[in-house]
Structures are given as structure tokens and as C-alpha cells.
Protein backbone atom coordinates (compact mmCIF):
# COMPACT_ATOMS: atom_id res chain seq x y z
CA UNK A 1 142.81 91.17 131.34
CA UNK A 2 144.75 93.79 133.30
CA UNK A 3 145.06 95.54 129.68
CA UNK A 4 141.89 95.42 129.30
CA UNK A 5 140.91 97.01 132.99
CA UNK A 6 143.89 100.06 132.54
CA UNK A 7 142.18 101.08 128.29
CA UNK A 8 138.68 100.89 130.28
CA UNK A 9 139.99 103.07 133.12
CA UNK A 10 141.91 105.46 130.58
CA UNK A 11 138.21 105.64 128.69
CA UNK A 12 136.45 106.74 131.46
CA UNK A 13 138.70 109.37 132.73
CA UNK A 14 139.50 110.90 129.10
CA UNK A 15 135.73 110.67 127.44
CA UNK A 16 133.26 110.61 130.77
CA UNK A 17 133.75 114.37 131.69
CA UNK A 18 133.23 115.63 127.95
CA UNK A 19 129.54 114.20 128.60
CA UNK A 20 129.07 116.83 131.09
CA UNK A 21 125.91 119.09 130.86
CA UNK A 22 126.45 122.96 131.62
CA UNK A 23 122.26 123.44 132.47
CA UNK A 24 122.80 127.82 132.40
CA UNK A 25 123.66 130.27 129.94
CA UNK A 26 126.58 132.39 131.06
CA UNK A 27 125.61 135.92 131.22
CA UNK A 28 127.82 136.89 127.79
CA UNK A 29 125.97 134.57 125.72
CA UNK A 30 122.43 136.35 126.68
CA UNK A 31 123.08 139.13 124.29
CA UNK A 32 123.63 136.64 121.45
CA UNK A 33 120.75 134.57 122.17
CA UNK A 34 118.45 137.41 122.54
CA UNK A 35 119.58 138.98 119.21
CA UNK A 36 115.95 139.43 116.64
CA UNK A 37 117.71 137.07 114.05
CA UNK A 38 117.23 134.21 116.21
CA UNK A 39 113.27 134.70 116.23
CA UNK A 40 111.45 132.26 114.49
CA UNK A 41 108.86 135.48 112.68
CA UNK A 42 110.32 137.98 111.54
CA UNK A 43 106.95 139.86 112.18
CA UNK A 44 105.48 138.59 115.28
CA UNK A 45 102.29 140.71 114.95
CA UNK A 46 101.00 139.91 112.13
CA UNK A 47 102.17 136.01 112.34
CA UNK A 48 99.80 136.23 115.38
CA UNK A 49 97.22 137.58 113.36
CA UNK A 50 97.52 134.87 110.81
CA UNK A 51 97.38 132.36 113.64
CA UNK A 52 94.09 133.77 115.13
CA UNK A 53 92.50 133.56 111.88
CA UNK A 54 93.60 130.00 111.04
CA UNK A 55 92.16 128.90 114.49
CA UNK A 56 89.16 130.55 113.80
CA UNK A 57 88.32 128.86 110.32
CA UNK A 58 89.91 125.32 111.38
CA UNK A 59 88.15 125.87 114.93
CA UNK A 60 92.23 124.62 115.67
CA UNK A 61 92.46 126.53 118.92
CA UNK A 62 96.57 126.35 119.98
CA UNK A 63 97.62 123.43 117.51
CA UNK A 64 100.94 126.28 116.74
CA UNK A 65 102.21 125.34 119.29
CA UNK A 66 101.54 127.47 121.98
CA UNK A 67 102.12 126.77 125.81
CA UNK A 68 100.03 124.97 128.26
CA UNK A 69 98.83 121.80 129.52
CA UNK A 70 96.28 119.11 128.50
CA UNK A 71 93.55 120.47 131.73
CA UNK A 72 92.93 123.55 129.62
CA UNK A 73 94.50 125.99 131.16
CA UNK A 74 97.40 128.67 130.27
């Protein structure tokens, strides 16, 4: 039993703290992140284009996604 109480203590001071959340981006990785190959369009002028046109046919008004609650406002 004391075994048993010493592995669980070991466990939870060895893999506990690798579950730790960082919740910023350090200033270095900015420039990475903001690079244009991590867009998700490589044209994001005429992708918005296409969008307006699809919601205009399919009457589909912001099902790509866009941001904004369910009262209706942006």
C-alpha cells in the first residue's frame, strides 16, 4: 500500500505540470503566426466575393462561418 501511495505521488509530481496551459503567445512567435501562409485564402478578396454571391443565391446569410451571436447582431 505504501508502494502504491510513493508511484502515485511520483505520478503526480513528474506528469501533472506537463498538463500545464501557457494561455499567451510570446511576442517571438507573433511574426510566425502572422506570416500570409498561415491564411486559410490565399485571395481574401475575391473568396469574399464568392461568399457574397453564394449567400445571395442560397439566401445563406453567414453560414461561412463568420462571427457573431445567435440575437443577430455583429
Amino acid at each position: 500500500m505504501l508502494r502504491l501511495k510513493t508511484l502515485t505521488i511520483i505520478f503526480a509530481i513528474t506528469v501533472l505540470p506537463s498538463c500545464a496551459i501557457k494561455p499567451w503567445v510570446q511576442s517571438y512567435e507573433r511574426g510566425i503566426l502572422a506570416d500570409p501562409i498561415m491564411a486559410f485564402e490565399q485571395h481574401p478578396a475575391s473568396t469574399r466575393f464568392i461568399n457574397h454571391v453564394y449567400e445571395a443565391r442560397e439566401a445563406a446569410r453567414g453560414a461561412e462561418g463568420s462571427a457573431g451571436g445567435g440575437c443577430g447582431c455583429n
